[in-house]
C-alpha atoms as a PDB file:
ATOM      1  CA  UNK A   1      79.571  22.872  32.037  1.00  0.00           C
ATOM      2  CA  UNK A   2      77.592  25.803  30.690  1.00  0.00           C
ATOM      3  CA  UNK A   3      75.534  23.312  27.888  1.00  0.00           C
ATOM      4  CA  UNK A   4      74.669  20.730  31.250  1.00  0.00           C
ATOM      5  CA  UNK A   5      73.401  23.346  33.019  1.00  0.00           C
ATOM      6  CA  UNK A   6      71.246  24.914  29.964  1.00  0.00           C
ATOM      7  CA  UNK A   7      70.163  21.255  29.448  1.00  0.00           C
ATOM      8  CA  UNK A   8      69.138  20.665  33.342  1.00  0.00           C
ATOM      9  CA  UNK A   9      66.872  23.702  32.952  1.00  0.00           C
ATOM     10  CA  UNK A  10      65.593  22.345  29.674  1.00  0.00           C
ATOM     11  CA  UNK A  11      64.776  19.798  31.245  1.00  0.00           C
ATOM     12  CA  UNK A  12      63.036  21.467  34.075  1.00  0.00           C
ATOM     13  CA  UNK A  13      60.979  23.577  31.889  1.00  0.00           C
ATOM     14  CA  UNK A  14      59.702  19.983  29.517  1.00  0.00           C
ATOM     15  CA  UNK A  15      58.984  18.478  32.653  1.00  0.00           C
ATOM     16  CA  UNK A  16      56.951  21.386  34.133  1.00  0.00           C
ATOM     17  CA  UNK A  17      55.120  21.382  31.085  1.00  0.00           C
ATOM     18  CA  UNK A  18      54.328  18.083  31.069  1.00  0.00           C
ATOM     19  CA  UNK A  19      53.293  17.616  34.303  1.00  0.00           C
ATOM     20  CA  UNK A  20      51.109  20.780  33.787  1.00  0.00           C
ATOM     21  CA  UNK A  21      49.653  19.149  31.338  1.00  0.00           C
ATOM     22  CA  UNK A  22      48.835  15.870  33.063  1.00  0.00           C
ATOM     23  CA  UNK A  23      47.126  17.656  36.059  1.00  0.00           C
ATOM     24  CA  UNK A  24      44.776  19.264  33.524  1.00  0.00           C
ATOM     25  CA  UNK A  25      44.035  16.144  31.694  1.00  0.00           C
ATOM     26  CA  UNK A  26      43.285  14.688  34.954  1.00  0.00           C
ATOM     27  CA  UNK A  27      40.992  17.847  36.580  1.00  0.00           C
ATOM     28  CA  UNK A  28      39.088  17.319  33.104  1.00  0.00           C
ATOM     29  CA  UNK A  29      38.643  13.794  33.336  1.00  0.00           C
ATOM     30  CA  UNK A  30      37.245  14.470  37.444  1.00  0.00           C
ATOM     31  CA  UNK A  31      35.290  17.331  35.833  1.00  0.00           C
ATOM     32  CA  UNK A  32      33.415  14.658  33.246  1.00  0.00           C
ATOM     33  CA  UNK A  33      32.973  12.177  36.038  1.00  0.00           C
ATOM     34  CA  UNK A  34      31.448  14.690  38.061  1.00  0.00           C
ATOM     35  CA  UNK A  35      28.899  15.464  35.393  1.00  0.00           C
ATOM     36  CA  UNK A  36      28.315  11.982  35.097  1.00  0.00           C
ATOM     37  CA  UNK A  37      27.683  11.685  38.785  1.00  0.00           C
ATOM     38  CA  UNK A  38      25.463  14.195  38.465  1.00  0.00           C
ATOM     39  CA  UNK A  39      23.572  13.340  35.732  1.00  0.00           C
ATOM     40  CA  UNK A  40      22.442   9.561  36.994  1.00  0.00           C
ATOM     41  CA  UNK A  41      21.952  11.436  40.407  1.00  0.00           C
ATOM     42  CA  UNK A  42      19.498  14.358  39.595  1.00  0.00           C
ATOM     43  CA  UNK A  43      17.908  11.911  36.371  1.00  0.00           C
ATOM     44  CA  UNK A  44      16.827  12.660  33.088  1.00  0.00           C
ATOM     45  CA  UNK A  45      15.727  15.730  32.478  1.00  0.00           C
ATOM     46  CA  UNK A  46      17.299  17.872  34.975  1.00  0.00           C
ATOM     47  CA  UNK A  47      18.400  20.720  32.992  1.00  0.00           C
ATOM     48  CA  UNK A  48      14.688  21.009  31.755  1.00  0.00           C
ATOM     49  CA  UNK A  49      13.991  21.226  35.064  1.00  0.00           C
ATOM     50  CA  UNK A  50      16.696  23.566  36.009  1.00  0.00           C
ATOM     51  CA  UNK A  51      15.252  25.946  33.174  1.00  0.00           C
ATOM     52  CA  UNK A  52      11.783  25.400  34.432  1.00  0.00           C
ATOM     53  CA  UNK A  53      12.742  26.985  37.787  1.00  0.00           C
ATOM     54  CA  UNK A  54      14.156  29.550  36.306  1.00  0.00           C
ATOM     55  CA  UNK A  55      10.818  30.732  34.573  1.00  0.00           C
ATOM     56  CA  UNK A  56       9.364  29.744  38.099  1.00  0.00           C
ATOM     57  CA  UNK A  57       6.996  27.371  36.428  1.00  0.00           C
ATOM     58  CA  UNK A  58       4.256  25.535  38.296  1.00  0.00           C
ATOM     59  CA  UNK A  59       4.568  21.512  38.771  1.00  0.00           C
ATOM     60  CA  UNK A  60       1.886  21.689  36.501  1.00  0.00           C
ATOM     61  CA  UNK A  61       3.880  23.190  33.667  1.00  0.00           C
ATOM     62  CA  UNK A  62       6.646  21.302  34.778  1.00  0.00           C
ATOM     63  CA  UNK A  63       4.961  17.910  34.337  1.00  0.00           C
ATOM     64  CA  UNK A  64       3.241  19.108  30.917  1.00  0.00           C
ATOM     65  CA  UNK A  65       7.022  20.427  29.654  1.00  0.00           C
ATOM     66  CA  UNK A  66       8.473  17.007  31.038  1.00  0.00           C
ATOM     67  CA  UNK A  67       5.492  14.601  29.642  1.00  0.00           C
ATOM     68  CA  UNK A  68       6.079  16.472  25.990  1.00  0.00           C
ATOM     69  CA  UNK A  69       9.957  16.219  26.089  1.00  0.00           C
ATOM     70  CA  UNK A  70       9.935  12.545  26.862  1.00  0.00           C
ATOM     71  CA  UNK A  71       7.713  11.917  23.770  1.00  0.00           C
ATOM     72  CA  UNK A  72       9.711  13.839  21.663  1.00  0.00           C
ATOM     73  CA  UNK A  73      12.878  12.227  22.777  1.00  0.00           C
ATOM     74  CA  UNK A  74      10.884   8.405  21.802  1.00  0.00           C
ATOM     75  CA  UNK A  75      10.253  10.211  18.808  1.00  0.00           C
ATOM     76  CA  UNK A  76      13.737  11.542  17.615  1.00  0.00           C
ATOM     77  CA  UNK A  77      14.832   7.707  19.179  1.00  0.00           C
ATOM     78  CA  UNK A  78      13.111   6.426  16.595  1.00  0.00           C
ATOM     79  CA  UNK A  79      15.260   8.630  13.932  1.00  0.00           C
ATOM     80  CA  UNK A  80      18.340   7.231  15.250  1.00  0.00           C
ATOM     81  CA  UNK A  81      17.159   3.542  15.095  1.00  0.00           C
ATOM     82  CA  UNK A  82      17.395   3.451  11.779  1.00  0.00           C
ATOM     83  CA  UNK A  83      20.951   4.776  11.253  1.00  0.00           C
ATOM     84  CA  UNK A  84      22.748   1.746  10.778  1.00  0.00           C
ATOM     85  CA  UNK A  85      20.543  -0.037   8.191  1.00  0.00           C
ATOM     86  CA  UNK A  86      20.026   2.812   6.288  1.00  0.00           C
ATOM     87  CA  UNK A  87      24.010   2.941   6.470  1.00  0.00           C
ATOM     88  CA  UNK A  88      24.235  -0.392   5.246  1.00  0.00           C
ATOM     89  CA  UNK A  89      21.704  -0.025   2.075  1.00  0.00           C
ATOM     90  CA  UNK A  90      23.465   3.301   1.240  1.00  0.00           C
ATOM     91  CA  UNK A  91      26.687   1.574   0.651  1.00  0.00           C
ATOM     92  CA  UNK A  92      24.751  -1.292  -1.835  1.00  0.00           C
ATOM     93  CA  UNK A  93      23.427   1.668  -3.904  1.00  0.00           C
ATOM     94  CA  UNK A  94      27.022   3.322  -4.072  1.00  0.00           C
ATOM     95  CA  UNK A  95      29.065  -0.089  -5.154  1.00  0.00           C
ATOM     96  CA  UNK A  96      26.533  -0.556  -7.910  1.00  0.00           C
ATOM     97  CA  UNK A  97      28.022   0.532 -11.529  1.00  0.00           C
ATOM     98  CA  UNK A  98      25.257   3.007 -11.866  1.00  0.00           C
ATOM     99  CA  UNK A  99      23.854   5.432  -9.215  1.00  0.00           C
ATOM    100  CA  UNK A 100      19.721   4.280  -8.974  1.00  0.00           C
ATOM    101  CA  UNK A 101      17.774   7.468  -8.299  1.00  0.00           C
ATOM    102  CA  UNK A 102      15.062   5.157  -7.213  1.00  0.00           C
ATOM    103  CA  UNK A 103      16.642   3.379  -4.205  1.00  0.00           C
ATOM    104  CA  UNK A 104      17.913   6.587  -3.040  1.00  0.00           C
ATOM    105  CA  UNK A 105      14.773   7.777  -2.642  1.00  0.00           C
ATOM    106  CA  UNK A 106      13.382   4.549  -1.108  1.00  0.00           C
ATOM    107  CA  UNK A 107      16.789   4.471   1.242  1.00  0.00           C
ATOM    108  CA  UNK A 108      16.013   8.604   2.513  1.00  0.00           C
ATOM    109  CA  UNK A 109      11.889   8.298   2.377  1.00  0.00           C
ATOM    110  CA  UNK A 110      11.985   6.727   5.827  1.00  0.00           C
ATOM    111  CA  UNK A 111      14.075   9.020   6.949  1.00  0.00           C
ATOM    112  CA  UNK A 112      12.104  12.147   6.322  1.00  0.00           C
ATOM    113  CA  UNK A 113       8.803  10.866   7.245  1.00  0.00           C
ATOM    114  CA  UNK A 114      10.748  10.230  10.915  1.00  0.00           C
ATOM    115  CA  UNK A 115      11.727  13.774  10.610  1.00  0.00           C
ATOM    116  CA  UNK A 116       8.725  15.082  10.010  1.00  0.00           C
ATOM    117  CA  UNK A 117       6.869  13.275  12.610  1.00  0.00           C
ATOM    118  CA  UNK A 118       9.829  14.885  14.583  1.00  0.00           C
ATOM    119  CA  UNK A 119       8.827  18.113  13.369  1.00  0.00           C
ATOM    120  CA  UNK A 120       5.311  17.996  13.695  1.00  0.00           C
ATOM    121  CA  UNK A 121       5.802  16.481  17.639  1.00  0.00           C
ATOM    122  CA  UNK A 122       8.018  19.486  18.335  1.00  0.00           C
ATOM    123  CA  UNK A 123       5.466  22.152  16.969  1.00  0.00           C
ATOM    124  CA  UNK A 124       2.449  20.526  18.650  1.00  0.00           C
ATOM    125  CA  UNK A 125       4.466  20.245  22.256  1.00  0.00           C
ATOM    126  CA  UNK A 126       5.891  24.059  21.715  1.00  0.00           C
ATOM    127  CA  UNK A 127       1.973  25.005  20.902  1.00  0.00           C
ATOM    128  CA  UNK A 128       0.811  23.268  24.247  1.00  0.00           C
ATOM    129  CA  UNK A 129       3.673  24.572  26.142  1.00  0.00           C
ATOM    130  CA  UNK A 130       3.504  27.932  25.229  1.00  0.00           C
ATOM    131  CA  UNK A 131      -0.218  27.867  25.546  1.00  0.00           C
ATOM    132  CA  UNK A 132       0.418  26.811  29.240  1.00  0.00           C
ATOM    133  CA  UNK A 133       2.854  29.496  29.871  1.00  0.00           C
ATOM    134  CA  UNK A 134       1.797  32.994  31.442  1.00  0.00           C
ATOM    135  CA  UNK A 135       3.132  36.238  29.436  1.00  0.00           C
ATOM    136  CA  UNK A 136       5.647  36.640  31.757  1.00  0.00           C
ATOM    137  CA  UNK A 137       7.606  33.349  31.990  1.00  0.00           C
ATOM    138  CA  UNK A 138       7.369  33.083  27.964  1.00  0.00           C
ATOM    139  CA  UNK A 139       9.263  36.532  27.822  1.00  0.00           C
ATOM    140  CA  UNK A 140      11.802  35.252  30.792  1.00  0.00           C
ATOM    141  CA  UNK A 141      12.339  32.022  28.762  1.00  0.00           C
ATOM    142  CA  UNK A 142      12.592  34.414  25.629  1.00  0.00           C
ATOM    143  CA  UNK A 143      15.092  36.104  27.101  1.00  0.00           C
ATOM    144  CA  UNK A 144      16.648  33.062  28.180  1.00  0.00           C
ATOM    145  CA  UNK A 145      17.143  31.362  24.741  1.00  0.00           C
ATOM    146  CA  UNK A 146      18.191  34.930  23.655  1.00  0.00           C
ATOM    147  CA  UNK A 147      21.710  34.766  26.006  1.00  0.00           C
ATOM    148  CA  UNK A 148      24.830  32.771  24.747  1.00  0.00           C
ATOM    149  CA  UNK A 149      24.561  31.924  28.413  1.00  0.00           C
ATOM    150  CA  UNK A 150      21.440  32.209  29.749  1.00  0.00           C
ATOM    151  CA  UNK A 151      20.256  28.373  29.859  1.00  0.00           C
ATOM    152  CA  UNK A 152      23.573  27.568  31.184  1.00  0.00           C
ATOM    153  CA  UNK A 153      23.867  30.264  34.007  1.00  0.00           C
ATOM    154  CA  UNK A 154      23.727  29.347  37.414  1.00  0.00           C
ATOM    155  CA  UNK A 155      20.520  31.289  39.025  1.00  0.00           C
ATOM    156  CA  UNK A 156      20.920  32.644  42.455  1.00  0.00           C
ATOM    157  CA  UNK A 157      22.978  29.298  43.672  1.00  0.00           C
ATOM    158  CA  UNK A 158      19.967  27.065  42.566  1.00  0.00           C
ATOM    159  CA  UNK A 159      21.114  24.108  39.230  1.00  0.00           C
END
């Protein structure tokens, strides 16, 4: 009787766990769909907008800081267009008996000239940007990138 009864609560205690379990999975699914919902309702870009308010930037900052984002995002598109042919050539230079230094740099040398287009549209937009930012919003956004949790802090109820 004793080993029924220690089995029952066995039982009871798998079962809480598991349903614990499930009710987590599920408030983590709702939590992604939520984010989802959010993210096709408020549109590209929102969390550069969020930050934007918080360095209470003007909608002419705003649309500069939007314009350059969008063409850096077309640019680091371009990076990822590549991935799978690239992918494809790597794995004809590795099958072949010996290793030819030559392809590999032919395979990678469109690669890093995407990356440094990349590079060189991120350090032009961060030079117009911070051109077009007064000396107090670049130290608030300073401070911003600064905190683990600054850019992802709620600000006085406003996302």
């Amino acid at each position: 009787m004793e080993w029924d009864e220690r089995k029952d609560s066995m039982n009871t205690v798998v079962t809480s766990v598991l349903v614990t379990l499930g009710i987590l999975a599920a408030l983590r699914l709702l939590r992604a769909v939520a984010f989802r919902r959010h993210l096709r309702r408020h549109g590209r870009g929102f969390m550069a907008r969020r930050l934007l308010r918080r360095i209470d930037a003007t909608p002419e900052q705003e649309r500069l800081f939007l314009e350059e984002l969008e063409a850096l995002r077309a640019t680091l598109r371009g990076l990822g267009e590549g991935v799978s042919a690239s992918r494809l050539e790597l794995a004809r230079v590795l099958e072949a008996e010996a290793l030819d230094a030559a392809a590999l740099e032919a395979l990678f040398a469109p690669s890093l000239q995407r990356i440094e287009e990349a590079r060189a549209r991120a350090t032009a937009a961060l030079t117009r940007f911070h051109a077009a930012l007064v000396p107090a919003q670049r130290l608030q956004l300073a401070t911003l990138l600064r905190s683990p949790a600054g850019l992802r802090a709620h600000h006085h109820g406003r996302c």
